[in-house]
Protein backbone atom coordinates (compact mmCIF):
# COMPACT_ATOMS: atom_id res chain seq x y z
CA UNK A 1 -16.10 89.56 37.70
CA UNK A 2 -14.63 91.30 40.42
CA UNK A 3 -10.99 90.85 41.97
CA UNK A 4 -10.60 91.31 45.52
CA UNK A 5 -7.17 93.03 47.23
CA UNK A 6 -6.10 89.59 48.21
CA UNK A 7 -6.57 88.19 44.53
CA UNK A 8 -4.55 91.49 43.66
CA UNK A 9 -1.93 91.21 45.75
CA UNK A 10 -1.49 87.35 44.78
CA UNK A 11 -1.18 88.36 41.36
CA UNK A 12 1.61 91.21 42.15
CA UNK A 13 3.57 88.69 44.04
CA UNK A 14 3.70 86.08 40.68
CA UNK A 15 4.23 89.06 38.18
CA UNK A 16 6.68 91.36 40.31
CA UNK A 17 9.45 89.15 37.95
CA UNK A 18 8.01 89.37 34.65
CA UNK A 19 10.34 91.43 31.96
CA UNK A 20 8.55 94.15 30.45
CA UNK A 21 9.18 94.38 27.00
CA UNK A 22 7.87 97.35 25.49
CA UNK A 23 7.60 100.57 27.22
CA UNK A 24 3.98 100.52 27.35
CA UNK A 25 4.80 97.14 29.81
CA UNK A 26 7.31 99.02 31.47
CA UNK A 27 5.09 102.18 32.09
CA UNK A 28 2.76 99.76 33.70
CA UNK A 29 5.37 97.67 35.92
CA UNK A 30 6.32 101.32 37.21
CA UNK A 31 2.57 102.64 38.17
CA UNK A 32 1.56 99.08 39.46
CA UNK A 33 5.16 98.84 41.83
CA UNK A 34 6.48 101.90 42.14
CA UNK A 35 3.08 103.89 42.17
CA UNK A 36 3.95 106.37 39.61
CA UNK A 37 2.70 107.33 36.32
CA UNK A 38 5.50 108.93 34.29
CA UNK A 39 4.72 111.27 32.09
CA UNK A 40 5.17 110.15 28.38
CA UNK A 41 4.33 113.39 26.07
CA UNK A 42 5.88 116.35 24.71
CA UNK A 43 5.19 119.63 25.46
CA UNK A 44 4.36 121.60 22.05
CA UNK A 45 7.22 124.04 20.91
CA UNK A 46 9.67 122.89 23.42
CA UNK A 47 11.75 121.62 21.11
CA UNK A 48 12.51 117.77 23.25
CA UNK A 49 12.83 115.49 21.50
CA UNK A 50 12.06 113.19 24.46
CA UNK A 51 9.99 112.42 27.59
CA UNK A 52 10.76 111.33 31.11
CA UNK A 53 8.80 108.08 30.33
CA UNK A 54 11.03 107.32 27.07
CA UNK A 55 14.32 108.59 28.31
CA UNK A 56 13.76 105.35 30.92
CA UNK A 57 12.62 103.04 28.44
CA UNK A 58 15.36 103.76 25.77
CA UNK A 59 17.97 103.43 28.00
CA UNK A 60 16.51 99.95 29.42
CA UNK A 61 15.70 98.38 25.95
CA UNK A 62 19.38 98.86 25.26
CA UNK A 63 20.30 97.07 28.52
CA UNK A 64 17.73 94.34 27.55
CA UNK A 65 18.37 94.05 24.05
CA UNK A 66 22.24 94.01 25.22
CA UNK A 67 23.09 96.79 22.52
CA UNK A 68 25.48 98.23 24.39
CA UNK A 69 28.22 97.63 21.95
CA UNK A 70 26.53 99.84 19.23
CA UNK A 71 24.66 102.32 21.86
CA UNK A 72 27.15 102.48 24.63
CA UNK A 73 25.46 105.73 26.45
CA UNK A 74 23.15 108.14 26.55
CA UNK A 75 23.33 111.87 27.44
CA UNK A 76 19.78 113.38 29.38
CA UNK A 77 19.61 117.03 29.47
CA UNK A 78 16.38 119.47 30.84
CA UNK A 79 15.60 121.99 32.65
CA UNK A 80 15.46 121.49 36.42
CA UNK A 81 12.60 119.52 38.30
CA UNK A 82 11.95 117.44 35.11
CA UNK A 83 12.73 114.47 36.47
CA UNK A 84 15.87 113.23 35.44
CA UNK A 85 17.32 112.08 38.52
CA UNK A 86 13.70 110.72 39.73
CA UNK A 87 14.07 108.61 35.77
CA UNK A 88 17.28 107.47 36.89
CA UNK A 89 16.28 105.99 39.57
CA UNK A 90 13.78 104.26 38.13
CA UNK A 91 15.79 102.93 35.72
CA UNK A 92 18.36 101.72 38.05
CA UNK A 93 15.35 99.98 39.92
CA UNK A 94 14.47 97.88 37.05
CA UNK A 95 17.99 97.21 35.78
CA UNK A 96 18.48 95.53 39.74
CA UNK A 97 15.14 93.51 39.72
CA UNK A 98 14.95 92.44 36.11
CA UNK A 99 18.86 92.05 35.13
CA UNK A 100 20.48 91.83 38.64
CA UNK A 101 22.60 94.81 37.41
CA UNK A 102 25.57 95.78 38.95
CA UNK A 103 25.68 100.24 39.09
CA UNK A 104 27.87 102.70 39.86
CA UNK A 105 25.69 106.05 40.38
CA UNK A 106 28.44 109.27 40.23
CA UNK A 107 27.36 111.86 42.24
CA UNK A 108 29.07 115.44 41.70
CA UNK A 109 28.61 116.58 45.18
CA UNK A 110 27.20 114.83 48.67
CA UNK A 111 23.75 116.30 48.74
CA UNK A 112 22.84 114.77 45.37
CA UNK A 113 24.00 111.12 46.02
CA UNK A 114 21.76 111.24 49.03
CA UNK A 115 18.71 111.68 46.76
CA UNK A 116 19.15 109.57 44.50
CA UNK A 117 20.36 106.34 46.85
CA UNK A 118 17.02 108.10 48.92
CA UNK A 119 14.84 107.07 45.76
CA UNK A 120 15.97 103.85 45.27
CA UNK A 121 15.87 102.76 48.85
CA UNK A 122 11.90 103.86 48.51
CA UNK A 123 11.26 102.02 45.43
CA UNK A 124 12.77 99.44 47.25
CA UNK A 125 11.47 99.05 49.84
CA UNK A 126 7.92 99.58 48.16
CA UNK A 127 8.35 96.05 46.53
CA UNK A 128 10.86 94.28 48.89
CA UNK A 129 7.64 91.78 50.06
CA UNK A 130 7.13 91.01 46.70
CA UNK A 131 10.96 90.16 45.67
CA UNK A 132 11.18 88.32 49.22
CA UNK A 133 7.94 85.94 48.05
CA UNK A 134 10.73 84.90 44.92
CA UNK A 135 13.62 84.77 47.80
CA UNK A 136 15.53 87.75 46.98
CA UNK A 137 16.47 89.63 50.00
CA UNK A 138 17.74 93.39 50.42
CA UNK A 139 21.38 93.41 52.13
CA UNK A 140 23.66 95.77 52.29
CA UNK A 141 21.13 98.71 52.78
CA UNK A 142 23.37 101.77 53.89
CA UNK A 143 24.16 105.60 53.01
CA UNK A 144 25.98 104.65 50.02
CA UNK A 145 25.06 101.00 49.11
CA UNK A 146 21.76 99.24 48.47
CA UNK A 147 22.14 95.41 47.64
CA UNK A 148 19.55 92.71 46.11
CA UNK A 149 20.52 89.03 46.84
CA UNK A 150 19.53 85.94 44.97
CA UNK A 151 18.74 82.27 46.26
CA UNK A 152 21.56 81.52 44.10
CA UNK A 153 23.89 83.87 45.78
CA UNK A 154 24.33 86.55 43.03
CA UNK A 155 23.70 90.09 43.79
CA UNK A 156 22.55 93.05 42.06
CA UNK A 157 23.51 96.80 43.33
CA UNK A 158 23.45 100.20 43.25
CA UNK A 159 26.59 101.87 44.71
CA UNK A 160 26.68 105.78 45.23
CA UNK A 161 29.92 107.52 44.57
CA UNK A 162 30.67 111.19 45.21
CA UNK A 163 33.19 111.96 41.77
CA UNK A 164 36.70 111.87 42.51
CA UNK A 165 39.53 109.91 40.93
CA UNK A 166 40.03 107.88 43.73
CA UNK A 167 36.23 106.60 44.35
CA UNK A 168 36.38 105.47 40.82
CA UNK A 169 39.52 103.58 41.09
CA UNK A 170 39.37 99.83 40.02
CA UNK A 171 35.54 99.61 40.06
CA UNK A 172 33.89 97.79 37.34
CA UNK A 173 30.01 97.37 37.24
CA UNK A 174 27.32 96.84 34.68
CA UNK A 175 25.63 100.45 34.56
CA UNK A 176 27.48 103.57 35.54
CA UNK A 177 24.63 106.68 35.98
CA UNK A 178 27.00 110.04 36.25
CA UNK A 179 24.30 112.96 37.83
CA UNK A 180 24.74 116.54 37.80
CA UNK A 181 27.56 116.47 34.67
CA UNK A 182 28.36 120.00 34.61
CA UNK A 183 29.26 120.25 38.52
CA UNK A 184 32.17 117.65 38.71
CA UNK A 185 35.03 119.42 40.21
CA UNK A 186 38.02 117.29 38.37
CA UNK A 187 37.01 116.33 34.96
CA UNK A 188 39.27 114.03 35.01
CA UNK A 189 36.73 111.46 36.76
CA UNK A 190 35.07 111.55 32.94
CA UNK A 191 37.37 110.07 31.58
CA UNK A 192 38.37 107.82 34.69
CA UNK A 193 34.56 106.54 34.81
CA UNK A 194 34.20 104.91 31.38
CA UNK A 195 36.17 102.41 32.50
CA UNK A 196 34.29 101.90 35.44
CA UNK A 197 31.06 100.67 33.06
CA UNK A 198 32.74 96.86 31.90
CA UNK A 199 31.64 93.95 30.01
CA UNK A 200 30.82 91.83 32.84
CA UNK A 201 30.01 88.17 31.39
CA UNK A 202 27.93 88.70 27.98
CA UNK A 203 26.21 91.93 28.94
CA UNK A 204 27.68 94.82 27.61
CA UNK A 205 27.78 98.01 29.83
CA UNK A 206 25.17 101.23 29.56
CA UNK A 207 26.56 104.73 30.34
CA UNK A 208 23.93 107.24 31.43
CA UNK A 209 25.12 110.91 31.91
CA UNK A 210 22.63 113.52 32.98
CA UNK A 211 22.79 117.11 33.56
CA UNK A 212 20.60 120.55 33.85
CA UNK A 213 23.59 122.11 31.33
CA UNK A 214 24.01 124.82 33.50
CA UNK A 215 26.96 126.36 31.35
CA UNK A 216 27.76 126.96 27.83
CA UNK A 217 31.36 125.59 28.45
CA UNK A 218 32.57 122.61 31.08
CA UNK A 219 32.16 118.75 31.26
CA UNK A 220 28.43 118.82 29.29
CA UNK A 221 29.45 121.36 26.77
């Protein structure tokens, strides 16, 4: 039997909210919502040992399994235009609709805090009719801050921060996503950051770090 666009669309709204639980489910969620299909192979003799696809999903199974106390982080390296940034965004996406996560996103200069806040406003904004159908409304939805509120009145967030000591000071959120490792001017702000990611009620905090390594030497290395 057939299902027409209105059937379809009645069935997004009702499902937009339900977990995924293995990355197959995830991988779904994303190319249903977002519209992408993220790839989840290896290329032969490249050596990685991972894929866009599970880079996103191990990172979010430790935010929904709420290992953070054993895996408190993870490190993503590649090459350039292999989607690391584009993951992260992703992630942070389903971290805000599934968890109401709370996430600091260090950017090491201007430029790439504008594409990444860019990508998660888009996401957004892709399923925004189906989070307002559960009452969740987007607030807050700037140049450096994109906010999710509840019926209840809690709020998930993402909140873009270019990396100095002083845009670090005294925050404390779930998830803390540090971009473009190897460019951070003071490298101080490493070590300022990890207390940034907190144990906010029981859910312990995930640290993602990502970087093209573009030295041998530096913050990465």
């Amino acid at each position: 039997m057939e299902i027409s666009n209105e059937q379809i669309e009645i069935l997004k709204k009702e499902l937009i909210l339900t977990l995924p639980k293995t990355k197959e489910e995830l991988r779904n969620w994303i190319k249903v919502y977002l519209g992408l299909d993220i790839p989840d192979s290896h290329l032969d003799g490249s050596g990685s040992n991972s894929s866009p696809m599970e880079a996103i999903w191990i990172s979010y199974k430790t935010y929904l399994d709420n290992a953070g106390d054993e895996n408190p982080g993870y490190v993503w390296l590649s090459s350039r235009d292999s989607a690391k940034t584009l993951g992260a965004s992703i992630l942070a996406v389903a971290l805000m609709v599934f968890f109401d996560a709370t996430i600091c996103w260090l950017a090491s200069i201007e430029p790439q805090s504008k594409i990444a806040l860019n990508n998660v406003q888009s996401f957004i904004q892709k399923i925004s009719g189906y989070l307002a159908h559960h009452g969740r409304k987007i607030e807050s939805n700037n140049s450096r801050n994109l906010e999710i509120v509840n019926t209840d009145g809690t709020r998930s967030l993402v909140n873009i921060l270019v990396a100095t000591m002083a845009s670090v000071n005294g925050k404390h959120v779930n998830v803390v996503m540090t971009d473009e490792v190897d460019l951070l001017r003071d490298p101080r702000v490493l070590d300022e950051v990890q207390a940034v990611a907190s144990l906010i009620g029981n859910q312990f905090p995930l640290k993602v770090y990502f970087s093209t390594r573009k030295f041998a030497f530096g913050n990465m290395e």
